[in-house]
Protein backbone atom coordinates (compact mmCIF):
# COMPACT_ATOMS: atom_id res chain seq x y z
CA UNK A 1 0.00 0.00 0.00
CA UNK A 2 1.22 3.35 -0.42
CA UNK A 3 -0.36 6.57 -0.76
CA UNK A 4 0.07 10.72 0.02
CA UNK A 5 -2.19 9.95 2.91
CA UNK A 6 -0.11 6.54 4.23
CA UNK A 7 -0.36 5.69 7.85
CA UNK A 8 3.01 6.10 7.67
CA UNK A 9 2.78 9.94 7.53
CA UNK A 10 2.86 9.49 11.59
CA UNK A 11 6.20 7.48 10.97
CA UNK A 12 7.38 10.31 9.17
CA UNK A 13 6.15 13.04 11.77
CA UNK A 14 8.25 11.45 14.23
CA UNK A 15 11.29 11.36 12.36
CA UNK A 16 11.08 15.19 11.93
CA UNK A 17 11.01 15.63 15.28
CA UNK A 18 14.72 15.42 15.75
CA UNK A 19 15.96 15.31 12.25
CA UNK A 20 15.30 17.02 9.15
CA UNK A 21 13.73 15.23 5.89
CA UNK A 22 13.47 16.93 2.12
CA UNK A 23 10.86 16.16 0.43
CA UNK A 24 11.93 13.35 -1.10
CA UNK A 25 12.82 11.56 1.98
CA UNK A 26 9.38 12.28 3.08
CA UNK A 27 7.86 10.85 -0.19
CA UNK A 28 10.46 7.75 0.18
CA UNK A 29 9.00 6.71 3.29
CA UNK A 30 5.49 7.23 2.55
CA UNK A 31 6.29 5.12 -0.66
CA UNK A 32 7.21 2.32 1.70
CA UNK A 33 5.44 -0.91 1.76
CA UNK A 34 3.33 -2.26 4.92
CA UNK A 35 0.38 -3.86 6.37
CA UNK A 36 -2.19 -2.83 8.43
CA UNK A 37 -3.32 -5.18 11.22
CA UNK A 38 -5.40 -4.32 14.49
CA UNK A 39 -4.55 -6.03 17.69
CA UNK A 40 -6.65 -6.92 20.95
CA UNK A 41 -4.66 -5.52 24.24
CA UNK A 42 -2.44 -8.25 25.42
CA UNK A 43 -1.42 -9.17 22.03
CA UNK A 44 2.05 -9.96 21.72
CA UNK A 45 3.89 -8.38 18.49
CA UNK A 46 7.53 -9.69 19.20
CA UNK A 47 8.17 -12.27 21.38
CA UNK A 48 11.96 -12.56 23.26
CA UNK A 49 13.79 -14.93 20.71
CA UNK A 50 11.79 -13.94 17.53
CA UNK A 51 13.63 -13.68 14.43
CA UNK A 52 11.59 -10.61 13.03
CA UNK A 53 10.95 -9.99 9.69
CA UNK A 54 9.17 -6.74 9.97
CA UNK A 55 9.31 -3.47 12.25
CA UNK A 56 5.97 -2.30 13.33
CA UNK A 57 5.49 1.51 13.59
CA UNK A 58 2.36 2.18 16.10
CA UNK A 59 -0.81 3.61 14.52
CA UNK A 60 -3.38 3.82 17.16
CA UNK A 61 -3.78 2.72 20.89
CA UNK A 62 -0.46 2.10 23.47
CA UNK A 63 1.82 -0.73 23.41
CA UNK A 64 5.28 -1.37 25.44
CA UNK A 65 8.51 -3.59 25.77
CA UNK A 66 9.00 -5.62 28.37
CA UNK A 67 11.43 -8.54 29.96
CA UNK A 68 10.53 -11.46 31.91
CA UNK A 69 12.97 -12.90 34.97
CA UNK A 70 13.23 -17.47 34.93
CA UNK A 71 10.23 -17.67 36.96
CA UNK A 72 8.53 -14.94 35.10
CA UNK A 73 8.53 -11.84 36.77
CA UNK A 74 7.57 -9.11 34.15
CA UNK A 75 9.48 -5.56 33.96
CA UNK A 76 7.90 -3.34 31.97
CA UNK A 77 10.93 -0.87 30.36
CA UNK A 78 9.08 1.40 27.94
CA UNK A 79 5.70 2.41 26.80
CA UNK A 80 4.66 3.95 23.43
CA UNK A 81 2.50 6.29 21.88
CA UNK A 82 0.88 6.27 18.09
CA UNK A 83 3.29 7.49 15.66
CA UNK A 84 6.07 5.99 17.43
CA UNK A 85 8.06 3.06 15.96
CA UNK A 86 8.22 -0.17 17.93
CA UNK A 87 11.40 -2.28 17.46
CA UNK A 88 13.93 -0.15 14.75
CA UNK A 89 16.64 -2.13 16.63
CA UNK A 90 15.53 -5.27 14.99
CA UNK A 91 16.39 -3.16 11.62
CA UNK A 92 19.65 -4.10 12.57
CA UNK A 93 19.72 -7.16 15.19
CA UNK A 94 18.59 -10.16 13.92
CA UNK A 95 17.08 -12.09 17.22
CA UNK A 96 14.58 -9.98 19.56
CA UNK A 97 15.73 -9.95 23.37
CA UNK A 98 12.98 -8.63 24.97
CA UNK A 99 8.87 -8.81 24.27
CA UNK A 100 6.86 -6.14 22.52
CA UNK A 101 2.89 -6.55 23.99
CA UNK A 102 0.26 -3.83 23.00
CA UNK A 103 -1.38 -2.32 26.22
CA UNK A 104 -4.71 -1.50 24.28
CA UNK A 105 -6.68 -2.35 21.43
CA UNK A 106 -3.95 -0.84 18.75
CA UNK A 107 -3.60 -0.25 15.02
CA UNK A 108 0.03 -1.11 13.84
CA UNK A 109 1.92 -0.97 10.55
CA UNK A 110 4.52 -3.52 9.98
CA UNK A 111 7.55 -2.55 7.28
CA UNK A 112 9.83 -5.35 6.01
CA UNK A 113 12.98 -4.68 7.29
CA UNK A 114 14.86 -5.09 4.30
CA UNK A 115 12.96 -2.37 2.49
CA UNK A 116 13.21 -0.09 5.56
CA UNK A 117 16.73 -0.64 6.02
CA UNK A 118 17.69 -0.19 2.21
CA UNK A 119 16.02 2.54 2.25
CA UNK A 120 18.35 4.22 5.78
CA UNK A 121 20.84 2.93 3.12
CA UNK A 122 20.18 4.49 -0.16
CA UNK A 123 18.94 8.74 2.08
CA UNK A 124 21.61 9.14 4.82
CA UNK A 125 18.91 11.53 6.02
CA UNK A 126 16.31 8.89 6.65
CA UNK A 127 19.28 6.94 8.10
CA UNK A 128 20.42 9.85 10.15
CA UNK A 129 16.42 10.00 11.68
CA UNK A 130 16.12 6.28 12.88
CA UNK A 131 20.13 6.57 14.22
CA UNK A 132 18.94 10.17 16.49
CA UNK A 133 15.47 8.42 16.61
CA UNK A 134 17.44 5.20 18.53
CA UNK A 135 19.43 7.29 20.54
CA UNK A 136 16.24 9.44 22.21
CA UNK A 137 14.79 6.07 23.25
CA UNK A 138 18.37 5.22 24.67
CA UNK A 139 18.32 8.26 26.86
CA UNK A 140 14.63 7.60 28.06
CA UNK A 141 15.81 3.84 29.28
CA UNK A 142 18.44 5.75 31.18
CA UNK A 143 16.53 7.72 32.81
CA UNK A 144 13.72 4.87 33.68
CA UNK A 145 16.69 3.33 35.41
CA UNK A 146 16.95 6.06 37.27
CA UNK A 147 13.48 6.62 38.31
CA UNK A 148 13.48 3.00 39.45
CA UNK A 149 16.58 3.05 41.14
CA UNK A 150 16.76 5.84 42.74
CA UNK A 151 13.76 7.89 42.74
CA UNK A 152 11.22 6.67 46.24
CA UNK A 153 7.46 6.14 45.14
CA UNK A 154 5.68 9.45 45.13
CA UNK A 155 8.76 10.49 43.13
CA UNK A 156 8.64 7.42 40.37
CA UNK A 157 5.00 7.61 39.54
CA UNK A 158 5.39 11.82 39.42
CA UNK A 159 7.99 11.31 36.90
CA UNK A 160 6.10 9.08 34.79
CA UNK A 161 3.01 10.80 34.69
CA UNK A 162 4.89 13.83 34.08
CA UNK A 163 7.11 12.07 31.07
CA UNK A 164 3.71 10.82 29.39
CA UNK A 165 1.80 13.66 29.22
CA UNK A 166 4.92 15.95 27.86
CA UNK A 167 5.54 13.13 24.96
CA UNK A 168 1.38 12.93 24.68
CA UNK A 169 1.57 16.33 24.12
CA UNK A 170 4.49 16.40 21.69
CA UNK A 171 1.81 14.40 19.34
CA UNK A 172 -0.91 16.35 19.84
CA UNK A 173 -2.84 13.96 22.07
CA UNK A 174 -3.93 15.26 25.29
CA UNK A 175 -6.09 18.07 26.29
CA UNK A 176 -5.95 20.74 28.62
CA UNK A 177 -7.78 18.70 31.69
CA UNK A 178 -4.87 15.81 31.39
CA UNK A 179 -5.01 12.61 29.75
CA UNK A 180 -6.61 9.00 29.91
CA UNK A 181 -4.00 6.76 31.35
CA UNK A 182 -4.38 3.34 29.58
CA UNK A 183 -2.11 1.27 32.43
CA UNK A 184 -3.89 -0.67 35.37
CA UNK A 185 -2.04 -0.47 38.64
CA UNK A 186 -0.28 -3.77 37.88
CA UNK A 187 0.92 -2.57 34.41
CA UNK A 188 2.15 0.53 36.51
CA UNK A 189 3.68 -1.27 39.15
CA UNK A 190 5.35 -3.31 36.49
CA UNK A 191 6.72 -0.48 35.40
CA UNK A 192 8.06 1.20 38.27
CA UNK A 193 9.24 -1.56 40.16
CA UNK A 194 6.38 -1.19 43.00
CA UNK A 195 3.58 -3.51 43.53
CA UNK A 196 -0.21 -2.92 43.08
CA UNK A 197 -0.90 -2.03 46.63
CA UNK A 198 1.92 0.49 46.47
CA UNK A 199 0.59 2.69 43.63
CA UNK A 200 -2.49 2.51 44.54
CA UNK A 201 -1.30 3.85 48.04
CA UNK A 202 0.68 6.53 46.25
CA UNK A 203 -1.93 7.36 43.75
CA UNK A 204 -4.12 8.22 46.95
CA UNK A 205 -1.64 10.37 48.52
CA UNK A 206 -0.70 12.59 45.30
CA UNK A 207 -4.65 12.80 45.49
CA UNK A 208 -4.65 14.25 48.57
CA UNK A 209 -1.86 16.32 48.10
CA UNK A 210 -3.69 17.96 45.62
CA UNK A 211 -1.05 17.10 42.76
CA UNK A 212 -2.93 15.35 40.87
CA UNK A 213 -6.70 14.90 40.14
CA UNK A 214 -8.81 11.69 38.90
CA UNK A 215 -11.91 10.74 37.36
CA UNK A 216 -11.34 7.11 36.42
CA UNK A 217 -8.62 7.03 34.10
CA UNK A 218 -8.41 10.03 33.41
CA UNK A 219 -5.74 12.35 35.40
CA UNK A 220 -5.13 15.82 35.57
CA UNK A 221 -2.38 18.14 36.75
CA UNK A 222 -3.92 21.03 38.92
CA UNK A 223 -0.68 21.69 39.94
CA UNK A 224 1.74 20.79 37.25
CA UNK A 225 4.81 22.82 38.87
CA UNK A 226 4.38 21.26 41.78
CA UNK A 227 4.25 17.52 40.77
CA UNK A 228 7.12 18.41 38.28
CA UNK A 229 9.12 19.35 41.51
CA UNK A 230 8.31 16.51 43.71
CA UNK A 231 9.43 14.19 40.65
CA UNK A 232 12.70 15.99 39.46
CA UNK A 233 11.49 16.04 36.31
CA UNK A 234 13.19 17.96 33.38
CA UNK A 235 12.45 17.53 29.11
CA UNK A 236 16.19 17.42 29.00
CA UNK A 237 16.51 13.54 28.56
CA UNK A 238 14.06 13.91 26.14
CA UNK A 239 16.15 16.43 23.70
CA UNK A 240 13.61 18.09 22.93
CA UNK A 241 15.52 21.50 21.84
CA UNK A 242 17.92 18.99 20.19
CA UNK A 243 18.91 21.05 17.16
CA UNK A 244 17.65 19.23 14.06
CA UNK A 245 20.64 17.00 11.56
């Protein structure tokens, strides 16, 4: 499929967000082969020891990566957002070492590789996207490892509500009352390295501090300066006034 309006023009939008594309690298991608395919939440897209063939760019919905101990303990180590791609490592590495579930009900693209690859090839400006595009996503892993590590509760969940509604926002998806968070307290826990009980707990108390507000899902930020604060949180790991290459 390929077409001026391809899903893929959220691939490209990404790309341009650190990197700069001509108008023919822009038309190159779009001119990219895919598929479409919708998956139920739960679904697993790469599983740890996959060969993959493709590399899925997400089109709708939430997904994330995550690593499982022997006796199958689950760490969740990143969570994405439509438009962003899923696996570009695999572009490169042959043999997937962690799993790639979708969190929600989610649209996704798959590219073959090969095209995708020949294609960073052929532009060294499409090339030079997915390399600054790989490196971003290296410096949010850092600073996960960080929050986990070193950061106490009410400081960990902060930060992370904090980092998803700035990259939310840097693709137009949330509103000026906050945003729907699509993770259960397990899926949160999993990613923060707390158990259920715990966030809830600290969920309550960021409640009653007045940091954050909830109906549901959905959370808002009535005072957005303040939760920053409590979580140390700063856009700088996410080079955001990265000058574009």
């Amino acid at each position: 499929m390929t077409s001026p309006s391809s899903p893929l023009a959220l691939l490209v939008r990404k790309l341009e967000t650190h990197a700069v594309l001509d108008a023919g690298d822009r038309a190159a991608l779009l001119a990219l082969p895919y598929t479409l395919r919708t998956y139920d939440p739960s679904s697993y897209l790469v599983r740890e020891g996959d060969a993959p063939e493709q590399c899925a760019v997400l089109l709708t919905g939430f997904a994330y990566r995550q690593k499982l101990t022997g006796s199958g303990m689950r760490q969740i180590v990143s969570l994405h957002i439509p438009g962003e791609p899923l696996d570009f490592q695999h572009l490169f590495l042959d043999v997937a070492d962690h799993n790639v579930q979708t969190l929600t009900r989610a649209d996704v693209a798959t590219i073959p590789r090969t095209a995708l690859r020949e294609l960073a090839r052929k532009r060294a400006s499409i090339g030079n996207a997915i390399f600054i595009n790989t490196l971003v996503e290296g410096s949010i892993f850092r600073e996960w490892i960080l929050n986990v590590g070193r950061r106490d509760a009410r400081s960990r969940l902060a930060h992370f509500l904090c980092e998803f509604a700035i990259r939310l926002d840097m693709q137009g998806l949330t509103g000026a009352d906050g945003y729907e968070l699509p993770m259960s307290q397990e899926q949160l826990g999993d990613a923060l390295g707390l158990t259920a009980v715990h966030v809830n707990r600290t969920i309550k108390s960021l409640e009653q501090d007045g940091l954050i507000n909830r109906n549901r899902r959905r959370i808002g930020f009535p005072q957005w300066d303040a939760l920053r604060e409590l979580a140390d949180f700063s856009t700088r790991y996410l080079h955001l006034a990265q000058q574009k290459l």
